[in-house]
Protein backbone atom coordinates (compact mmCIF):
# COMPACT_ATOMS: atom_id res chain seq x y z
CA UNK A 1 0.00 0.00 0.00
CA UNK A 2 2.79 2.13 0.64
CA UNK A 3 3.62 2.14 -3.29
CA UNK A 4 0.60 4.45 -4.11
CA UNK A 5 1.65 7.46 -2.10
CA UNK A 6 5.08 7.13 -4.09
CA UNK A 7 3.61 7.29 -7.26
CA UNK A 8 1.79 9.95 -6.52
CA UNK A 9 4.82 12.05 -5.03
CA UNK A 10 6.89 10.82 -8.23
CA UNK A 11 3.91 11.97 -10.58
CA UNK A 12 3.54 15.43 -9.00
CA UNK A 13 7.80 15.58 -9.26
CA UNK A 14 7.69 15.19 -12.68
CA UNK A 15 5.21 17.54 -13.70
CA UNK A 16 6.73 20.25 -11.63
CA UNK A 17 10.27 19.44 -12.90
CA UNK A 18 8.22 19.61 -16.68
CA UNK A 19 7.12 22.92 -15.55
CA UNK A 20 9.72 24.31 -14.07
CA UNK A 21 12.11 23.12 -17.62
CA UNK A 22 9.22 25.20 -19.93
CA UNK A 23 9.83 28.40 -17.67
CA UNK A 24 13.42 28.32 -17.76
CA UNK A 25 15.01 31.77 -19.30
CA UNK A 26 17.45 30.33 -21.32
CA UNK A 27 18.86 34.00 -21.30
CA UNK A 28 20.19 34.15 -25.06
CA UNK A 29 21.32 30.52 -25.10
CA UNK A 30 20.39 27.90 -27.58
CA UNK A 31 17.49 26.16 -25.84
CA UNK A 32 18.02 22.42 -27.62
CA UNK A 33 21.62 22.85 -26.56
CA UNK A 34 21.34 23.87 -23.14
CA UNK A 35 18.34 21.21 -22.77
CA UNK A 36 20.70 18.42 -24.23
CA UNK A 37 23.63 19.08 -22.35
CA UNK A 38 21.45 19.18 -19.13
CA UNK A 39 20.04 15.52 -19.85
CA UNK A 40 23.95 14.91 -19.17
CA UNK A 41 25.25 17.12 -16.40
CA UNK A 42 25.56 15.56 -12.67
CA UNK A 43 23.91 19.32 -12.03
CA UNK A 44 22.01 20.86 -14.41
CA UNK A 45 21.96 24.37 -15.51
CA UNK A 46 19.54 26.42 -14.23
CA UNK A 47 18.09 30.01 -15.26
CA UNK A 48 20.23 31.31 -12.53
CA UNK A 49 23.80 30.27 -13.60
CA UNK A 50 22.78 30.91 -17.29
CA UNK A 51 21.73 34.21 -16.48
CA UNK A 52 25.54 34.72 -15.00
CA UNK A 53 27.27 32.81 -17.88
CA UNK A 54 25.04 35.32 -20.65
CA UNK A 55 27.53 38.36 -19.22
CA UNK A 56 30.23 36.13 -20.30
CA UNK A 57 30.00 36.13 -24.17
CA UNK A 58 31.42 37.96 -26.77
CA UNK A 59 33.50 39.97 -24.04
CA UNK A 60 35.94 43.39 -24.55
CA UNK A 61 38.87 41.50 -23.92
CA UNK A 62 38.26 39.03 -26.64
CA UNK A 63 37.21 41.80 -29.46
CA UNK A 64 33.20 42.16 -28.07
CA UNK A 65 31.44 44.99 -26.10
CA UNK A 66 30.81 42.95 -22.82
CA UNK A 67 32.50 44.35 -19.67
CA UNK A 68 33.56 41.10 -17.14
CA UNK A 69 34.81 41.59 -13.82
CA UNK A 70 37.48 39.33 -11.80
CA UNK A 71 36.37 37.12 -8.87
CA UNK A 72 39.43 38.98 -6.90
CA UNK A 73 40.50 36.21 -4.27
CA UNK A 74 42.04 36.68 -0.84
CA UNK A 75 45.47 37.67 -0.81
CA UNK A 76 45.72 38.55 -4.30
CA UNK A 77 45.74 42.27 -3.72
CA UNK A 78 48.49 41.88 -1.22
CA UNK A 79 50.62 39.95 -3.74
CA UNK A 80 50.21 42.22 -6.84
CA UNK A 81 52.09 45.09 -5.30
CA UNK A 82 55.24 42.45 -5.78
CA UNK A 83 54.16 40.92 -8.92
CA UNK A 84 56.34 40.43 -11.93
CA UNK A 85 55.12 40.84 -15.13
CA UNK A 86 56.76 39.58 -18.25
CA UNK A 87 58.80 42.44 -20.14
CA UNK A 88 59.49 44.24 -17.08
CA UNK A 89 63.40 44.43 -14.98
CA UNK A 90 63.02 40.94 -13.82
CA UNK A 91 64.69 38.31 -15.80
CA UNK A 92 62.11 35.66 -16.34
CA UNK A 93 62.24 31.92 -16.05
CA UNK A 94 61.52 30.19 -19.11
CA UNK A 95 58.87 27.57 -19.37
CA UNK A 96 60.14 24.38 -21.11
CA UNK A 97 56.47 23.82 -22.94
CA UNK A 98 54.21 25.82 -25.07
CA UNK A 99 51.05 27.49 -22.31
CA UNK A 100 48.26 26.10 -23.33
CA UNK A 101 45.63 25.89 -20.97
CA UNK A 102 42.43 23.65 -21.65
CA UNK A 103 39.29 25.55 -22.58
CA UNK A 104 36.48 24.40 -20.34
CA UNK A 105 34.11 21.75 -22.43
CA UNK A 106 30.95 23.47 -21.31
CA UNK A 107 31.97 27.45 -21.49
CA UNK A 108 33.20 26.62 -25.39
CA UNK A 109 29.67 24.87 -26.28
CA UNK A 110 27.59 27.54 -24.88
CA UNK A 111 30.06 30.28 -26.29
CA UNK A 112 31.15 31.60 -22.93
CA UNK A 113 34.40 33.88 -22.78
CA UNK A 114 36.71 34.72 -19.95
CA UNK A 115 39.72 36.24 -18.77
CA UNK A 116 42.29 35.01 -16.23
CA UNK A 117 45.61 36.40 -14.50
CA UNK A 118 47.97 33.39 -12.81
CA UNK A 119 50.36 34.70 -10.05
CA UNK A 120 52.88 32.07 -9.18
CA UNK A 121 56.05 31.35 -7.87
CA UNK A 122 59.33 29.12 -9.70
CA UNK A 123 61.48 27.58 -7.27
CA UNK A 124 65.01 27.02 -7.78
CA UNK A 125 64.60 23.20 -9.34
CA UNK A 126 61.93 25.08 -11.62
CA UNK A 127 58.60 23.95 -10.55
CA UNK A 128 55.67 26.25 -9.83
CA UNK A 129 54.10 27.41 -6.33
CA UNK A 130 51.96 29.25 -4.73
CA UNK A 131 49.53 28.92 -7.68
CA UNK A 132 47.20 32.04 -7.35
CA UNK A 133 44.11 32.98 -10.21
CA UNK A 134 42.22 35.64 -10.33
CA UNK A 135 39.75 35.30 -13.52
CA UNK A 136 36.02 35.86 -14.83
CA UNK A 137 34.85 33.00 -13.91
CA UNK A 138 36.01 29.48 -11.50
CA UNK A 139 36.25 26.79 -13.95
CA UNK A 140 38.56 29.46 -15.87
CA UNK A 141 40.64 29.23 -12.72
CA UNK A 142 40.51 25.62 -12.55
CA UNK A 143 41.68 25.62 -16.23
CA UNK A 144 44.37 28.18 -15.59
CA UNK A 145 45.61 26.54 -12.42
CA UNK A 146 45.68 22.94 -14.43
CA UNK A 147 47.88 24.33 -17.07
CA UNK A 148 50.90 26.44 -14.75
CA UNK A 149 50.57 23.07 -12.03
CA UNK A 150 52.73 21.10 -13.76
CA UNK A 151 54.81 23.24 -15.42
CA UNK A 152 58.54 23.22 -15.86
CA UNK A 153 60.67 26.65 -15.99
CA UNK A 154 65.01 26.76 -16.85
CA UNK A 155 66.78 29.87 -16.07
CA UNK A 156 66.18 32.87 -18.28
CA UNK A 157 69.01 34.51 -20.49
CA UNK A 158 71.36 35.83 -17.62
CA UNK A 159 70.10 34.06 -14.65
CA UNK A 160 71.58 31.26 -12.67
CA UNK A 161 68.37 29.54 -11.59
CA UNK A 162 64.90 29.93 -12.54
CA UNK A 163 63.64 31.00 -8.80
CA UNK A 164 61.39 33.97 -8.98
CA UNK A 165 58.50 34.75 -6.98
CA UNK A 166 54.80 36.12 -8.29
CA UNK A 167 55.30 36.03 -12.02
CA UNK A 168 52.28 37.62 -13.37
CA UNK A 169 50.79 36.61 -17.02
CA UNK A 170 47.59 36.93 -18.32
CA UNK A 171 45.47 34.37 -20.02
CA UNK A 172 42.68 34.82 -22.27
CA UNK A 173 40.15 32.30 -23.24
CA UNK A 174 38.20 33.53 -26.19
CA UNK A 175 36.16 31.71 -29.51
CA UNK A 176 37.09 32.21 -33.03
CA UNK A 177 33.78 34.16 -34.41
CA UNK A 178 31.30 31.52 -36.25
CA UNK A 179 31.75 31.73 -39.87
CA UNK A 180 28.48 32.29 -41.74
C-alpha cells in the first residue's frame, strides 16, 4: 500500500520538474543545446547560472562589447604590489612547454568567454608554487591553475636559476567568431 503514495509524489515531481524546464530563461542561449547538455550534467543548468554565464559572451577582452569583472581572491591584492610581469626588470624563467591551458568543455559549447591572471612562484629546481588565479569566472581558474601546475621553468638569459616569486601573465580564453 505504501507504493501508491510514491507514485503519486513521483507523478507530481515530474510535472513540476516539466514545468519548471518550460519556464526556464534560457537567457540568449540555444534552448536544444542547453536542454541536451542538461540531460547529461551531474547538475544541471539552471536560469540562474545561465543568467551569470550570458555576461560572459562575446566579451571586450576578446574583441566584443561585454564588460567582465574578476572574482578577486584573498590575498591577491596583497601579492600584486610584488608581482612580476613579463617584459618588465626581472629576468624571467623560461617555461620548457608551449602554455596552453584547456578551454572548459561546457563554457566553449555555450560560447562563454573569460579572462584570467595566474600569479605564481618558480622555485630554484623550476617547478611552480603558490599557484594564485584571479579570472572571470572558477572553472577558468581551474583551467588556468591545471595548465601552470605542472609546469617546468630553466633559467632565463642571464640568470643562474629559474627562482622567482609572483610572475604575473595573463590568459585569455576567447572563440574564433562563427563563420556564416
Amino acid at each position: 500500500m505504501k507504493l501508491i503514495p510514491s507514485i503519486a509524489v513521483l507523478s507530481i515531481s515530474l510535472l513540476a520538474a516539466g514545468t519548471a524546464k518550460a519556464d526556464m530563461d534560457y537567457h540568449g542561449f540555444n534552448k536544444e543545446t542547453v536542454d541536451s547538455l542538461n540531460e547529461r550534467l551531474a547538475e544541471p543548468l539552471t536560469g540562474e547560472v545561465l543568467a551569470v554565464l550570458s555576461q560572459h559572451t562575446d566579451i571586450e577582452a576578446c574583441g566584443g562589447t561585454k564588460t567582465v569583472t574578476m572574482q578577486t581572491p584573498d590575498g591577491w591584492d596583497e601579492r600584486i604590489e610584488s608581482a612580476n610581469m613579463p617584459g618588465g626588470d626581472v629576468i624571467m624563467p623560461v617555461p620548457t612547454e608551449a602554455l596552453a591551458p584547456d578551454y572548459p568543455a561546457l563554457y566553449n559549447v555555450l560560447g562563454v568567454e573569460g579572462v584570467c591572471e595566474v600569479m605564481f612562484d618558480v622555485n630554484e629546481d623550476g617547478a611552480t608554487e603558490e599557484i594564485m588565479t584571479n579570472c572571470t569566472l572558477p572553472q577558468f581558474a581551474k583551467a588556468t591553475r591545471a595548465m601552470i601546475g605542472p609546469l617546468e621553468f630553466t633559467p632565463g638569459d642571464g640568470a643562474d636559476t629559474p627562482a622567482t616569486d609572483d610572475i604575473i601573465i595573463p590568459v585569455q580564453y576567447c572563440l574564433a567568431p562563427e563563420e556564416e
